[in-house]
Protein backbone atom coordinates (compact mmCIF):
# COMPACT_ATOMS: atom_id res chain seq x y z
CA UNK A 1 187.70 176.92 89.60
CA UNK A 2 184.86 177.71 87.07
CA UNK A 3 183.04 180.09 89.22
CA UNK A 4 186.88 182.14 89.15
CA UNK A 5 186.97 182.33 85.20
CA UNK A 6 183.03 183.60 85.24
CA UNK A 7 181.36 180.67 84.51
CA UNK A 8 178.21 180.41 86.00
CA UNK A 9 177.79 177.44 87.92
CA UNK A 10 175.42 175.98 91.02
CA UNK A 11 176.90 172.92 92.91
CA UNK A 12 174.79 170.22 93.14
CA UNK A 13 173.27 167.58 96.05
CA UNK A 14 175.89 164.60 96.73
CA UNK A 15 175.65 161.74 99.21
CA UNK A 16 174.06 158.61 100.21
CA UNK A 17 172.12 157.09 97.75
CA UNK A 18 171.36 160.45 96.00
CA UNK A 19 171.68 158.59 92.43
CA UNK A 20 169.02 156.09 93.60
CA UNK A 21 166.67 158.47 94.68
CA UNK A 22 167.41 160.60 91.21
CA UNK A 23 166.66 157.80 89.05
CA UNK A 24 163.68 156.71 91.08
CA UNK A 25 162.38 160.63 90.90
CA UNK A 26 162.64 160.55 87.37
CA UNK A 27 160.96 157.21 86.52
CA UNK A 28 157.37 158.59 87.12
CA UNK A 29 158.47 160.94 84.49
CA UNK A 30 158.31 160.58 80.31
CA UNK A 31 161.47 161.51 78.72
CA UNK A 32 160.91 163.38 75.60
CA UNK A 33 164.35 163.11 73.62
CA UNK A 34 164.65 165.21 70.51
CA UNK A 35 165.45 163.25 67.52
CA UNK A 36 169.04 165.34 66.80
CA UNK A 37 169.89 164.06 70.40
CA UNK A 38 171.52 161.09 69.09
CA UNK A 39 174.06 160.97 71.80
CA UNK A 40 171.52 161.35 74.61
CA UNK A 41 169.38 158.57 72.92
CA UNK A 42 172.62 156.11 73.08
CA UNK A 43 173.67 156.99 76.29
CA UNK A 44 170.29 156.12 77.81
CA UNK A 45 170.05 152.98 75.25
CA UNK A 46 173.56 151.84 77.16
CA UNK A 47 172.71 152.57 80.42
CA UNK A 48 172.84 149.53 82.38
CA UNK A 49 172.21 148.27 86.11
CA UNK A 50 175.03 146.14 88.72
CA UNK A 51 172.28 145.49 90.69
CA UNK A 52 168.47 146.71 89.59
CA UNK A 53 166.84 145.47 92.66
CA UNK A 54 169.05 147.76 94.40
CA UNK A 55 168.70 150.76 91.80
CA UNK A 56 172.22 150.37 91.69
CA UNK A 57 173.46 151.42 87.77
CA UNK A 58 177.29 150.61 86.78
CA UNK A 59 179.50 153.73 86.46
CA UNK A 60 179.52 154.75 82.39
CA UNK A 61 177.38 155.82 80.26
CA UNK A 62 176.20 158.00 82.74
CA UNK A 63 177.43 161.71 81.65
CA UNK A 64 173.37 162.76 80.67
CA UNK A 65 172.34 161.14 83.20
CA UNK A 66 173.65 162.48 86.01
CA UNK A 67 173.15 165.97 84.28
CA UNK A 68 169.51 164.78 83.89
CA UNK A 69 169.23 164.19 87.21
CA UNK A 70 170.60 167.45 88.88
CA UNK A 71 168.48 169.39 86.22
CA UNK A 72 165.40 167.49 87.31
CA UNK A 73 166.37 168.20 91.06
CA UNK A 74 166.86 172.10 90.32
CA UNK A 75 163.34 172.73 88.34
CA UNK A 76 160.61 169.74 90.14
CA UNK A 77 160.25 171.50 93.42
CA UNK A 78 160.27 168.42 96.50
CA UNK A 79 156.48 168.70 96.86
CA UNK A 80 155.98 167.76 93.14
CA UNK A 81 158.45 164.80 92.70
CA UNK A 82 156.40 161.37 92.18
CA UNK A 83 157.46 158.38 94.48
């Protein structure tokens, strides 16, 4: 629907434990938030886990992260990501 009123827009990699592996990607990362990114600061402040062991995080407060996560994907090329 987006891509038919011009918007310009990539899909983005779904499945199996594909949040996990985001989050996990990300944590041998620093996060440099800007201080006029209030709402990024709170989301991240709120985000919680159902299970941590599991890497598991409850659905909400999860908007920037998820768009964090598919960003990260798209520019840290596979061979760069830290495990």
């Amino acid at each position: 629907e987006l891509r038919a009123i011009n918007f310009n827009v990539d899909g983005c990699k779904k499945g199996n434990d594909s949040v996990r592996k985001r989050i996990k990607d990300i944590m041998g990362y620093t996060i440099v938030i800007d201080r006029d990114s209030r709402n990024v600061k709170k989301e991240i402040c709120n985000y919680v886990w159902n299970d941590k062991r599991a890497g598991i995080p409850i659905k909400g407060w999860d908007h920037t992260m998820d768009a964090m996560g598919y960003a990260f994907e798209r520019l840290v090329e596979p061979s760069v990501i830290v495990a």
